[in-house]
PDB file of N, CA and C in Angstrom:
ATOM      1  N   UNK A   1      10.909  -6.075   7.982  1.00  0.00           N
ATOM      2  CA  UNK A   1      11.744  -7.236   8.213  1.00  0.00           C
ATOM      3  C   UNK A   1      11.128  -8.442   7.509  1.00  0.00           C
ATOM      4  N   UNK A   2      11.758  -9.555   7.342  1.00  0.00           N
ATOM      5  CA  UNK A   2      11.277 -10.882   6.984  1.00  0.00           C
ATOM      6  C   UNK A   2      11.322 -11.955   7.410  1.00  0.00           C
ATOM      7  N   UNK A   3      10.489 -12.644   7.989  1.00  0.00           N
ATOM      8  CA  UNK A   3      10.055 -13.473   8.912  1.00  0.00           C
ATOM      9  C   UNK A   3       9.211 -14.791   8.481  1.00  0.00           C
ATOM     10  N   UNK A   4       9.758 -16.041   8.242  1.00  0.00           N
ATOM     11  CA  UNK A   4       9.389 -17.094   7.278  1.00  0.00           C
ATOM     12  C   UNK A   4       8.729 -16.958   6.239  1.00  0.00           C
ATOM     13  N   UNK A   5       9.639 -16.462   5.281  1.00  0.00           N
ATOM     14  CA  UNK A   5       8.948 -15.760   4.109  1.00  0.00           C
ATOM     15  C   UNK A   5       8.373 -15.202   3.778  1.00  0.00           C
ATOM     16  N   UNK A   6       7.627 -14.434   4.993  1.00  0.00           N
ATOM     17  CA  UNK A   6       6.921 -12.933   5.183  1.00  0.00           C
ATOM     18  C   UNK A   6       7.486 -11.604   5.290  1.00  0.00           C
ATOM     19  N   UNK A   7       7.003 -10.549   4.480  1.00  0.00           N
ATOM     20  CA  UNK A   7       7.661  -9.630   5.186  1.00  0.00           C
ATOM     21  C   UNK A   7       6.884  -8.542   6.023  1.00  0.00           C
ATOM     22  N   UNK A   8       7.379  -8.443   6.642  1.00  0.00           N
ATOM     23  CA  UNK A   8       6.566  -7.867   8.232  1.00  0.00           C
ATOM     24  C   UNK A   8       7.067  -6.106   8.287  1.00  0.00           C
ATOM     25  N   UNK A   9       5.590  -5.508   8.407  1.00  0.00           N
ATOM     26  CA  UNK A   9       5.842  -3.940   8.742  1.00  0.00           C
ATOM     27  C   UNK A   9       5.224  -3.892  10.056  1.00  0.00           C
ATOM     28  N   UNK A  10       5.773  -3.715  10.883  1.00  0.00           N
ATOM     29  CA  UNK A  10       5.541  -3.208  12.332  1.00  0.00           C
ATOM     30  C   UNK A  10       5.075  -1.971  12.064  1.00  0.00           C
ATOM     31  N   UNK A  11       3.956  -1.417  12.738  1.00  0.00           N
ATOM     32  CA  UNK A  11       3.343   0.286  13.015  1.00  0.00           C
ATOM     33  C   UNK A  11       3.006   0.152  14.674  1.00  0.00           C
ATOM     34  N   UNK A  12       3.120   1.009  15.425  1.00  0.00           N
ATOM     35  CA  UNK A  12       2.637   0.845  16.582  1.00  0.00           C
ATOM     36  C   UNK A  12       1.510   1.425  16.596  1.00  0.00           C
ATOM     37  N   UNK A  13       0.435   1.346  16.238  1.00  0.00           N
ATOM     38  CA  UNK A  13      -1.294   1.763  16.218  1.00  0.00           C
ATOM     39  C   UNK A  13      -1.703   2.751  15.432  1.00  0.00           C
ATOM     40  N   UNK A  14      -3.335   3.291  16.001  1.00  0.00           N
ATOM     41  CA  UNK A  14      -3.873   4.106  15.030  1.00  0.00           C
ATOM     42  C   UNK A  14      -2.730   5.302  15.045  1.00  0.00           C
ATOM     43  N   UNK A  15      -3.319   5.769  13.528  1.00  0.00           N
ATOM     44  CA  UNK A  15      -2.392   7.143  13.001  1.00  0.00           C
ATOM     45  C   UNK A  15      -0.968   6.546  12.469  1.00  0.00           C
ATOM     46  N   UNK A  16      -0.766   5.458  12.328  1.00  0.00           N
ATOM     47  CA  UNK A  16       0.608   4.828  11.734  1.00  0.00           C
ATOM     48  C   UNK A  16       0.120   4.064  10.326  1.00  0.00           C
ATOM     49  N   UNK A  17       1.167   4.172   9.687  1.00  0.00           N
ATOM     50  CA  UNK A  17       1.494   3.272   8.678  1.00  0.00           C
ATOM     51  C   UNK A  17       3.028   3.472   7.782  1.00  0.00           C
ATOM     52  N   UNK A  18       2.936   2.930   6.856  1.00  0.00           N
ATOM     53  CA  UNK A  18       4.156   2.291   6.110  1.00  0.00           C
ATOM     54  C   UNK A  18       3.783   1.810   4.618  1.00  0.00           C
ATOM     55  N   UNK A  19       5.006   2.055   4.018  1.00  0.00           N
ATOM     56  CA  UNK A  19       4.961   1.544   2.531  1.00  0.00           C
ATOM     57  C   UNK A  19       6.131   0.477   2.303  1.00  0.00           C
ATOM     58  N   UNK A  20       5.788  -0.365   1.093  1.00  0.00           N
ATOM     59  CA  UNK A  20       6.381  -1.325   0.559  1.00  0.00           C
ATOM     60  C   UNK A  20       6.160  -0.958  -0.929  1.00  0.00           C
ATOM     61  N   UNK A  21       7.698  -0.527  -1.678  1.00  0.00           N
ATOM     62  CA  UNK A  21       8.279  -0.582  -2.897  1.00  0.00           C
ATOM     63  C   UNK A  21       8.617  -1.722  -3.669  1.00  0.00           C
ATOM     64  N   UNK A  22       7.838  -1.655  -4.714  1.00  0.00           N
ATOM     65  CA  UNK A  22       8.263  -2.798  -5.519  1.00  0.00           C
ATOM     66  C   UNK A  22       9.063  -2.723  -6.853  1.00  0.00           C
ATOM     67  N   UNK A  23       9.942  -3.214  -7.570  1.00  0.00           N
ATOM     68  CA  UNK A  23      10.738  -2.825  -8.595  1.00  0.00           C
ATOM     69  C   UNK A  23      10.743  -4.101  -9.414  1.00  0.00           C
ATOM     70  N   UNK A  24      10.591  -4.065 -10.661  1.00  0.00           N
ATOM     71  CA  UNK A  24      10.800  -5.478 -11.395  1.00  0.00           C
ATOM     72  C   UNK A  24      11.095  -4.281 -12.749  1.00  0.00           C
ATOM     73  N   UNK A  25      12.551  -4.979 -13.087  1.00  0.00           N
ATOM     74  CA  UNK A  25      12.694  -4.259 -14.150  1.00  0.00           C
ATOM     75  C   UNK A  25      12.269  -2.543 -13.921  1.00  0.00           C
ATOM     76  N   UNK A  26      11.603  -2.251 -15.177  1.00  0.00           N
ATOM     77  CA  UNK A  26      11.369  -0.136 -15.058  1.00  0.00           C
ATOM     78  C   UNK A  26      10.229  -0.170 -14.700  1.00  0.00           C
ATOM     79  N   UNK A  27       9.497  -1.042 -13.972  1.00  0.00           N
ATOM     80  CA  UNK A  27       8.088  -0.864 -13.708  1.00  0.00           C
ATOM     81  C   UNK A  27       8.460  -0.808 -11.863  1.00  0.00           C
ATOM     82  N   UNK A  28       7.607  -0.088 -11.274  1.00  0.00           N
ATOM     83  CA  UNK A  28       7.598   0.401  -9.727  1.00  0.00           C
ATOM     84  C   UNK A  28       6.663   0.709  -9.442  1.00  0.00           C
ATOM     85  N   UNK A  29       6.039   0.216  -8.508  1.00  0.00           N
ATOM     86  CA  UNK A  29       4.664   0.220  -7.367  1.00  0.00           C
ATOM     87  C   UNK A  29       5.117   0.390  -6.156  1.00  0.00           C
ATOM     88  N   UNK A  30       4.325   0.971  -5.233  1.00  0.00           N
ATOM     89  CA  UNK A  30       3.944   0.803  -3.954  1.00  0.00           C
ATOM     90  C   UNK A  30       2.558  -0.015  -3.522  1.00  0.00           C
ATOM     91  N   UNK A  31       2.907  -0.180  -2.060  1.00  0.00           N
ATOM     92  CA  UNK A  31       1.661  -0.689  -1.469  1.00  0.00           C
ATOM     93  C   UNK A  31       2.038  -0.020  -0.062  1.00  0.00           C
ATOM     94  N   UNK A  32       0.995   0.930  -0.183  1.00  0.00           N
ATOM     95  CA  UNK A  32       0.663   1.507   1.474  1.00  0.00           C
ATOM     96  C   UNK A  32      -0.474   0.848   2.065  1.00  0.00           C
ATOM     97  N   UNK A  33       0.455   0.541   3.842  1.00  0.00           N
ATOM     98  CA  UNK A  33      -1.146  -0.005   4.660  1.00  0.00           C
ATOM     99  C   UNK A  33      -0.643   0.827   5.684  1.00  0.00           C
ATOM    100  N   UNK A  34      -1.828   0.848   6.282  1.00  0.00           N
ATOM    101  CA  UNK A  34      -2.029   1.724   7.279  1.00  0.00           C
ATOM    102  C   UNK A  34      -3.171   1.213   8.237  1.00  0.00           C
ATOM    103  N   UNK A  35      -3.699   2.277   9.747  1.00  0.00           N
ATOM    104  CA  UNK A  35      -4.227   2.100  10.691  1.00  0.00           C
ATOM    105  C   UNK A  35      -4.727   3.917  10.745  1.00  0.00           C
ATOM    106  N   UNK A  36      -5.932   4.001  10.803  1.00  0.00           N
ATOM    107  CA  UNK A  36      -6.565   5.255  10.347  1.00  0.00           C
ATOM    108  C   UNK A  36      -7.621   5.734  11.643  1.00  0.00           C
ATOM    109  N   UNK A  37      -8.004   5.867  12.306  1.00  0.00           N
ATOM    110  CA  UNK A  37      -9.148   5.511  13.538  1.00  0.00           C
ATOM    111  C   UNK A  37      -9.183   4.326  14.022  1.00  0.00           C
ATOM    112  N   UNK A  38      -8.322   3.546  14.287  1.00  0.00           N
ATOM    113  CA  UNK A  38      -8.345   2.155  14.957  1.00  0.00           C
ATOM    114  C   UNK A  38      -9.092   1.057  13.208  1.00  0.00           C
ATOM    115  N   UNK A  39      -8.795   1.239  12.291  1.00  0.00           N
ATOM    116  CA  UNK A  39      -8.981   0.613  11.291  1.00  0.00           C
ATOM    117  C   UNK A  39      -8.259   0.689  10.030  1.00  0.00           C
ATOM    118  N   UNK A  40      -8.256  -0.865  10.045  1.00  0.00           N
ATOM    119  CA  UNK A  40      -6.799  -0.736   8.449  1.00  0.00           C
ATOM    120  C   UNK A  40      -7.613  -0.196   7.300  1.00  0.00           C
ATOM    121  N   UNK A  41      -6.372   0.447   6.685  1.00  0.00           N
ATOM    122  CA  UNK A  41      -6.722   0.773   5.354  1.00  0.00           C
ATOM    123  C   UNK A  41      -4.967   0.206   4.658  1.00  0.00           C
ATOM    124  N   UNK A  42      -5.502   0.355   2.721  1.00  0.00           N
ATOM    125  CA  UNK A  42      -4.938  -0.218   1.904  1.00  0.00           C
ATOM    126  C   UNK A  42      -4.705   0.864   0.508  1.00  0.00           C
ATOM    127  N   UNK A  43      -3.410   1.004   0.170  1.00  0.00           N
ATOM    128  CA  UNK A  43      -3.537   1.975  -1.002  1.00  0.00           C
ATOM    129  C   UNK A  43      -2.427   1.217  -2.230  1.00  0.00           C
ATOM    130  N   UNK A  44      -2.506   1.146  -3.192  1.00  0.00           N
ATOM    131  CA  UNK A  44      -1.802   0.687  -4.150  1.00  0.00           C
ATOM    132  C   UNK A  44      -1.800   1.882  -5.349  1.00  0.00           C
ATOM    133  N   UNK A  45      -0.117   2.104  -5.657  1.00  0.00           N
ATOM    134  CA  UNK A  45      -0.411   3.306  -6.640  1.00  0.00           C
ATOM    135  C   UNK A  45       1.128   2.668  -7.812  1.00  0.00           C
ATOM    136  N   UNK A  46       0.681   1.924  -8.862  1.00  0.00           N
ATOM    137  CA  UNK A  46       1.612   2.037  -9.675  1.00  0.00           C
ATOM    138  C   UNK A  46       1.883   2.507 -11.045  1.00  0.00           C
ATOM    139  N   UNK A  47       2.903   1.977 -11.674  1.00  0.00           N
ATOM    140  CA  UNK A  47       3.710   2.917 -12.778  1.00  0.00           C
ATOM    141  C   UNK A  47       3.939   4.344 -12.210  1.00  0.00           C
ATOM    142  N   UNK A  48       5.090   4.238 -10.952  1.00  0.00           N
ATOM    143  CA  UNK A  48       5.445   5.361 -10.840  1.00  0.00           C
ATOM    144  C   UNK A  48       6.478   5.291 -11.368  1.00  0.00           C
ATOM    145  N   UNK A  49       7.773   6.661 -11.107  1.00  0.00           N
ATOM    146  CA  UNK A  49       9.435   7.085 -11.861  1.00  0.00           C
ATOM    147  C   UNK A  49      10.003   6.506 -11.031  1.00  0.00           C
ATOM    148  N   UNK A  50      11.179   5.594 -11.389  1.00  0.00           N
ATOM    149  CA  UNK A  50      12.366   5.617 -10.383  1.00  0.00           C
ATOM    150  C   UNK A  50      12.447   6.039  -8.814  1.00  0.00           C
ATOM    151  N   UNK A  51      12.632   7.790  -9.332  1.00  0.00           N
ATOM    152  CA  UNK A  51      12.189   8.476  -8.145  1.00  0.00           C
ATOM    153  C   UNK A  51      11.367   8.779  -7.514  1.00  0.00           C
ATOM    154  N   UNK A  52      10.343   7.969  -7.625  1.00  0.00           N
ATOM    155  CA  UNK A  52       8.978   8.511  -6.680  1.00  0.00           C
ATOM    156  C   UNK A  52       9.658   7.322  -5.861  1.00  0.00           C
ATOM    157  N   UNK A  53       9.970   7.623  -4.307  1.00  0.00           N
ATOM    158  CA  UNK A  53      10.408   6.451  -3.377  1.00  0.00           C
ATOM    159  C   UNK A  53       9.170   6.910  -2.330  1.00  0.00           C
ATOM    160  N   UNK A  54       9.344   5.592  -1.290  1.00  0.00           N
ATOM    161  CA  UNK A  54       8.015   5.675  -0.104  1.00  0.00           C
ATOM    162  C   UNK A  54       8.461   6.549   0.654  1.00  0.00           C
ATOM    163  N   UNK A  55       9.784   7.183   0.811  1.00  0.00           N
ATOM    164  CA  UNK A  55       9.579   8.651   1.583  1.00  0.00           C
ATOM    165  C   UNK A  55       9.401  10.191   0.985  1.00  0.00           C
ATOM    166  N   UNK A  56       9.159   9.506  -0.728  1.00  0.00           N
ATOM    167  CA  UNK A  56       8.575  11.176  -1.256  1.00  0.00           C
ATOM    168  C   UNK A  56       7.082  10.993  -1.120  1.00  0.00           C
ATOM    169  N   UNK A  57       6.470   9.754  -1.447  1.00  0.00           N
ATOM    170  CA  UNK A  57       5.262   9.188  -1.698  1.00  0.00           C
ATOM    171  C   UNK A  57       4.501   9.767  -0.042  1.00  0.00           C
ATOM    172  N   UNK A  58       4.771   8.932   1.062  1.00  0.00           N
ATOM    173  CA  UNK A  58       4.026   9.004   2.462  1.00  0.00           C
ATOM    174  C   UNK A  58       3.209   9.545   2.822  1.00  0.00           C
ATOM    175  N   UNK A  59       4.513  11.454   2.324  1.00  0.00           N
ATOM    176  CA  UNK A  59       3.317  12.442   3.222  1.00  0.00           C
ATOM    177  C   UNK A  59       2.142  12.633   2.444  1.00  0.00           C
ATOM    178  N   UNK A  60       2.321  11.782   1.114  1.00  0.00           N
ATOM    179  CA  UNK A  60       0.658  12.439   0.749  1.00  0.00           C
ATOM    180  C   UNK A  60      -0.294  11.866   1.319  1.00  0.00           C
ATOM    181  N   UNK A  61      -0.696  10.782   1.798  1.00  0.00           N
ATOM    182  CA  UNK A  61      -1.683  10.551   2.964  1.00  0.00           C
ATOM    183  C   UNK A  61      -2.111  10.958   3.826  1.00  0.00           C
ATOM    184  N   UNK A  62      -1.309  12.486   4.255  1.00  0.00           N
ATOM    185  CA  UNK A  62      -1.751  12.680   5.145  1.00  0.00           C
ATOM    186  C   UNK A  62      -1.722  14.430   5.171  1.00  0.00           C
ATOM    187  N   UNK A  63      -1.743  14.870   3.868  1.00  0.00           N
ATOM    188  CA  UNK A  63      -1.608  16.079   2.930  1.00  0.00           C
ATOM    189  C   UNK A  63      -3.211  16.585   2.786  1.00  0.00           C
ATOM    190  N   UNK A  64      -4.077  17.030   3.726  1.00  0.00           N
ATOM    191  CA  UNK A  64      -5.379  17.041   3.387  1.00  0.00           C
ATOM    192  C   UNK A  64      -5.730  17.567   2.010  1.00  0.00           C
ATOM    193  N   UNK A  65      -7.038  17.391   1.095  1.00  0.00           N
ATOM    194  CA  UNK A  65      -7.129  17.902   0.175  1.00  0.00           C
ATOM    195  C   UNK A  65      -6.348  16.562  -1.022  1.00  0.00           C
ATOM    196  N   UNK A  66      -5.409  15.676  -1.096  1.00  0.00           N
ATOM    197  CA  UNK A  66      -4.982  14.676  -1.334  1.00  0.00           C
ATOM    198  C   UNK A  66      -5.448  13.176  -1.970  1.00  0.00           C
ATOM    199  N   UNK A  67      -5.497  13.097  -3.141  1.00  0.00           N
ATOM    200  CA  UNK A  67      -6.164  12.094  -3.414  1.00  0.00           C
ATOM    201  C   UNK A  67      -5.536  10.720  -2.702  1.00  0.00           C
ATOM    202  N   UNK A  68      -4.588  10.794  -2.209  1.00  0.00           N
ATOM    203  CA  UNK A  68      -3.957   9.501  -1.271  1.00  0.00           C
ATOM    204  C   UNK A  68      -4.809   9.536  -0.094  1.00  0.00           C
ATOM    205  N   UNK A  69      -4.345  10.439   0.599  1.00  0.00           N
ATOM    206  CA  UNK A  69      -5.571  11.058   1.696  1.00  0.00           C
ATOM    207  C   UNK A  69      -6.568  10.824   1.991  1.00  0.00           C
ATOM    208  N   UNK A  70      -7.665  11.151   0.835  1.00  0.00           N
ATOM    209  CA  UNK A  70      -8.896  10.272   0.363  1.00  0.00           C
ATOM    210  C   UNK A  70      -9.162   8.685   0.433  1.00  0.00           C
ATOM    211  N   UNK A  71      -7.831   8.115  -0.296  1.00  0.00           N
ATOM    212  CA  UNK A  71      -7.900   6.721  -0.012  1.00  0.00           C
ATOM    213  C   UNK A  71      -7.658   6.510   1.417  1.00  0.00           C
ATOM    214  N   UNK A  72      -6.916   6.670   1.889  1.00  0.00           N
ATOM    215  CA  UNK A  72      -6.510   6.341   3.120  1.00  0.00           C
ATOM    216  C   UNK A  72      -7.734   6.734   4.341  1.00  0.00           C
ATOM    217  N   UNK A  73      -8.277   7.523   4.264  1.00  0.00           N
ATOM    218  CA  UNK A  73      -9.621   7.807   4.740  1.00  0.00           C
ATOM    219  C   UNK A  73     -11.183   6.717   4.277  1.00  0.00           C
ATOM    220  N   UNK A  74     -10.556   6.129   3.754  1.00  0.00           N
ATOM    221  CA  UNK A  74     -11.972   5.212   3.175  1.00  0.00           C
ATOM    222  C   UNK A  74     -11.886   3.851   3.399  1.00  0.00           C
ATOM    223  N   UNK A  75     -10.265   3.560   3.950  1.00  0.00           N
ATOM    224  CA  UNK A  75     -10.366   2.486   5.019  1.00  0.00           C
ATOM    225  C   UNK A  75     -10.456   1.015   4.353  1.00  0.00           C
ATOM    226  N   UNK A  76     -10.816   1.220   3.664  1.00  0.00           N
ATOM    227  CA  UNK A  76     -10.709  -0.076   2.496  1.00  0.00           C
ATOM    228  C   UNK A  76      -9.640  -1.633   3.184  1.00  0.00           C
ATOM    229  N   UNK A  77     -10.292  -2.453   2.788  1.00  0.00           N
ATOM    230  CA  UNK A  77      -9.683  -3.754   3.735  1.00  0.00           C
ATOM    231  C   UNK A  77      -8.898  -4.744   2.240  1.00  0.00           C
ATOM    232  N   UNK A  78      -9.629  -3.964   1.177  1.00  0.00           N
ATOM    233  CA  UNK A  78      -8.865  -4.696  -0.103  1.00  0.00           C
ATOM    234  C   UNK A  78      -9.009  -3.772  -1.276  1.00  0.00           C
ATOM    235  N   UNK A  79      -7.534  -3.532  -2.272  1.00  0.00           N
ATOM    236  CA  UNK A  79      -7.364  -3.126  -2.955  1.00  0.00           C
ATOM    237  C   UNK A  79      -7.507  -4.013  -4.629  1.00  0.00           C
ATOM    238  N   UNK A  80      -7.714  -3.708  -5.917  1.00  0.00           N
ATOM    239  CA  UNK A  80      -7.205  -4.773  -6.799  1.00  0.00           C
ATOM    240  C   UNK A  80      -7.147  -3.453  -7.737  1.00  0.00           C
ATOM    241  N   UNK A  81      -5.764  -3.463  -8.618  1.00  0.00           N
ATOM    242  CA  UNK A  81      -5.847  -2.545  -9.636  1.00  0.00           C
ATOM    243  C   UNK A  81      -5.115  -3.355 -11.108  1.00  0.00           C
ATOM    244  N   UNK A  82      -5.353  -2.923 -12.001  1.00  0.00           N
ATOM    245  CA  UNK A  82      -4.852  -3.377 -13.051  1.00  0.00           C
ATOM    246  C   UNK A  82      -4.709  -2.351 -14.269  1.00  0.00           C
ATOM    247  N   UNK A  83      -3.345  -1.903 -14.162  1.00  0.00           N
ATOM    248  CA  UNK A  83      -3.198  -0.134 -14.814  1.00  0.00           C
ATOM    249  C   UNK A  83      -3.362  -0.645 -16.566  1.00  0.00           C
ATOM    250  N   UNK A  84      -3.898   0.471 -16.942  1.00  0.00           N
ATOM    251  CA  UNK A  84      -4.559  -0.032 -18.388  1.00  0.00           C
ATOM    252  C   UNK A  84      -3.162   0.737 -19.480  1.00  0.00           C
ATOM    253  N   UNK A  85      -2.472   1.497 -19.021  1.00  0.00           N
ATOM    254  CA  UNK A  85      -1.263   2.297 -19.764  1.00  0.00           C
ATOM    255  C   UNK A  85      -0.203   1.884 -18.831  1.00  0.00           C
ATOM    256  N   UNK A  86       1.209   2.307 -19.118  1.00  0.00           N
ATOM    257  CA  UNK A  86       2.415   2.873 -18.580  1.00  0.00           C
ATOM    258  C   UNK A  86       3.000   1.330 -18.918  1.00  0.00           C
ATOM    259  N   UNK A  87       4.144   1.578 -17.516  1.00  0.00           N
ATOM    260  CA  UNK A  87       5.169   0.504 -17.370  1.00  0.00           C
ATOM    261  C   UNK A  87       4.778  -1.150 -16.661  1.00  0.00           C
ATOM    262  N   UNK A  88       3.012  -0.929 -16.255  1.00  0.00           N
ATOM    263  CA  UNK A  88       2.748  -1.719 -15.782  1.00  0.00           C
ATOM    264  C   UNK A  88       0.983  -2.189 -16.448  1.00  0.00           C
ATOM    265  N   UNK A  89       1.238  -1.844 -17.625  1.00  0.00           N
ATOM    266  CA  UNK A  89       0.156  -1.994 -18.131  1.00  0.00           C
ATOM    267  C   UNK A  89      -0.494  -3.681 -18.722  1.00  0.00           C
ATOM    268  N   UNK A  90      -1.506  -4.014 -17.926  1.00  0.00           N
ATOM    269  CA  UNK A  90      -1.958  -5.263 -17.583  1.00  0.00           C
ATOM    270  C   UNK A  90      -1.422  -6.511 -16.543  1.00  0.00           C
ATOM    271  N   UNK A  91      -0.930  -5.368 -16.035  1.00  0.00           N
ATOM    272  CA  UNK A  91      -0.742  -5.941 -14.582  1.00  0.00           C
ATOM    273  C   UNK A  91      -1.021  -5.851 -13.257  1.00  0.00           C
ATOM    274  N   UNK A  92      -1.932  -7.099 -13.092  1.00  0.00           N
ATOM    275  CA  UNK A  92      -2.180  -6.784 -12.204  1.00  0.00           C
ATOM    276  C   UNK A  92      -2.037  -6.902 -10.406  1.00  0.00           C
ATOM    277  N   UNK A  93      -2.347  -6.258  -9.489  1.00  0.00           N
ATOM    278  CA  UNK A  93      -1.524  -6.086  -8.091  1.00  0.00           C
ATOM    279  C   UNK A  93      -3.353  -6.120  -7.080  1.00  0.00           C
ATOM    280  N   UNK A  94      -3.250  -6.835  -6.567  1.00  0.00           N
ATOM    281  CA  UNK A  94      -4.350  -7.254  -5.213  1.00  0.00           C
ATOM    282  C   UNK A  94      -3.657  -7.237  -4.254  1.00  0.00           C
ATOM    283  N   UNK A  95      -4.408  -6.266  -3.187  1.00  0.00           N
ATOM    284  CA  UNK A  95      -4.090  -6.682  -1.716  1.00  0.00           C
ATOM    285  C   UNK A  95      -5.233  -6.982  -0.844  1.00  0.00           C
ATOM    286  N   UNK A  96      -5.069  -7.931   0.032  1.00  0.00           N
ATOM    287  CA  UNK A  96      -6.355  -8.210   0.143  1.00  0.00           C
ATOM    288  C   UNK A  96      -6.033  -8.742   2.033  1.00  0.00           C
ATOM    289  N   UNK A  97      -6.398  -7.851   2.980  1.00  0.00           N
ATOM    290  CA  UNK A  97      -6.137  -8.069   4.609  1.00  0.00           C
ATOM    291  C   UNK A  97      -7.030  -9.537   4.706  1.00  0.00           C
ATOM    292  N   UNK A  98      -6.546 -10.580   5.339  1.00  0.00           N
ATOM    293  CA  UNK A  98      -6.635 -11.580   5.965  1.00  0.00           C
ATOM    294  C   UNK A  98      -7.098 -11.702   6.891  1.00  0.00           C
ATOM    295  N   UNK A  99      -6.442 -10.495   8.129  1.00  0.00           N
ATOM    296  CA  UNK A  99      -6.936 -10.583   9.437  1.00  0.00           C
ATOM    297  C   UNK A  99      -6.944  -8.976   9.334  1.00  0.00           C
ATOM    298  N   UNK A 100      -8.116  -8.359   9.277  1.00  0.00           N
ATOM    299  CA  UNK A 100      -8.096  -7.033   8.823  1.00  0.00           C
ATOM    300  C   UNK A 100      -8.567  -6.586  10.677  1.00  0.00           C
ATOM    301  N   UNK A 101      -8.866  -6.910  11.501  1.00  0.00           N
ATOM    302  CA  UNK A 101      -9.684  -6.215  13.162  1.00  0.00           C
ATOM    303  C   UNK A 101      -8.425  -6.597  14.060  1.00  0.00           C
ATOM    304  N   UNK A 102      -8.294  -6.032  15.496  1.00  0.00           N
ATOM    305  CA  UNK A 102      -7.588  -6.241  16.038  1.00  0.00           C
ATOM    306  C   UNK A 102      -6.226  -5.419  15.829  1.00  0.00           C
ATOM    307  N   UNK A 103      -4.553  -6.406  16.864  1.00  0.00           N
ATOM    308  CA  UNK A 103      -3.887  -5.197  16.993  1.00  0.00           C
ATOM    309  C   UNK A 103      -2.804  -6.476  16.057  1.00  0.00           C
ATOM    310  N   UNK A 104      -2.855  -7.256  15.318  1.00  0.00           N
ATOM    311  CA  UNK A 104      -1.899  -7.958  14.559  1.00  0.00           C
ATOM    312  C   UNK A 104      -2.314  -8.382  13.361  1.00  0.00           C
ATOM    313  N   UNK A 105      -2.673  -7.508  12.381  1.00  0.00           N
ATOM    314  CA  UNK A 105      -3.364  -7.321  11.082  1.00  0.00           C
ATOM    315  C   UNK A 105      -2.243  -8.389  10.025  1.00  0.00           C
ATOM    316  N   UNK A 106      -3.040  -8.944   8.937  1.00  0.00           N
ATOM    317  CA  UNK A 106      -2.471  -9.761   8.042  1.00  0.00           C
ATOM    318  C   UNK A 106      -3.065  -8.950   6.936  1.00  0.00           C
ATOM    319  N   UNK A 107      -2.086  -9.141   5.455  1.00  0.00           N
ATOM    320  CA  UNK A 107      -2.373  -9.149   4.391  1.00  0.00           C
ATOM    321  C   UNK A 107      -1.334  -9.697   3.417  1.00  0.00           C
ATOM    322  N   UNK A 108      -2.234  -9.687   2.734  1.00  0.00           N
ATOM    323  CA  UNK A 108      -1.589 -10.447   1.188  1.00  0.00           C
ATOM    324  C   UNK A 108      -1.408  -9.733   0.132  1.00  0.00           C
ATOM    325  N   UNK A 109      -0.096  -9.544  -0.270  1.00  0.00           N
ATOM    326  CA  UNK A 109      -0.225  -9.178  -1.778  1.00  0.00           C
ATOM    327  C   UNK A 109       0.187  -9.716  -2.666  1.00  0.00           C
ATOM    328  N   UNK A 110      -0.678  -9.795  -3.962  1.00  0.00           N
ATOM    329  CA  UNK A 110      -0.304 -10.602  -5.179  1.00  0.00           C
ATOM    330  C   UNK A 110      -0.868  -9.543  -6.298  1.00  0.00           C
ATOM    331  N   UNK A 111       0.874 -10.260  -7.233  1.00  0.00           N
ATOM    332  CA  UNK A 111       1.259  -9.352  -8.251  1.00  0.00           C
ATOM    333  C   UNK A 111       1.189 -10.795  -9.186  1.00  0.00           C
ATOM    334  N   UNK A 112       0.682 -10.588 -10.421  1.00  0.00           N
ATOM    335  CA  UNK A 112       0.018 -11.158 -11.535  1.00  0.00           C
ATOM    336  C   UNK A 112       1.004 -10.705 -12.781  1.00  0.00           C
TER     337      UNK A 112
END
């Protein structure tokens, strides 16, 4: 939802999370956050296809063996990537939790 110019993903606790799709023109990212053992984590994966959407994307987080998986297991409180090829090449995407403890987590993302 969006909420004074925020947009807000509700999860109800550990073992939850959610993605946010981004589209500008043919270039497409996600940003997965999540709650992993009672602690946020952060995943950013872009220059994907059209069709890679956040409900083909999800279950890989939780696909053991999974390089999403992996991320999502390492709990990370800030992401920064800047893809060196594709549709999003030199661009770059930071996420970076604000209020990363507790049960009403903040973050920021900025796209460059």
């Amino acid at each position: 939802s969006q909420v004074n110019d925020k947009h807000v993903l509700t999860m109800g606790g550990s073992g939850t999370s959610g993605i946010l799709r981004f589209r500008s023109g043919d270039q497409y990212f996600i940003v997965a956050l999540g709650v992993h053992n009672y602690k946020r984590w952060v995943d950013v994966s872009t220059s994907l296809a059209g069709n890679d959407t956040a409900t083909h994307i999800h279950p890989d987080y939780y696909t053991g063996g999974n390089l999403r998986a992996g991320v999502r297991e390492e709990q990370r409180k800030d992401f920064d990537v800047t893809p060196q090829s594709g549709p999003m090449a030199g661009r770059r995407v930071e996420v970076h939790y604000t209020i990363s403890e507790g049960n009403n987590l903040e973050a920021n993302v900025i796209i460059h």
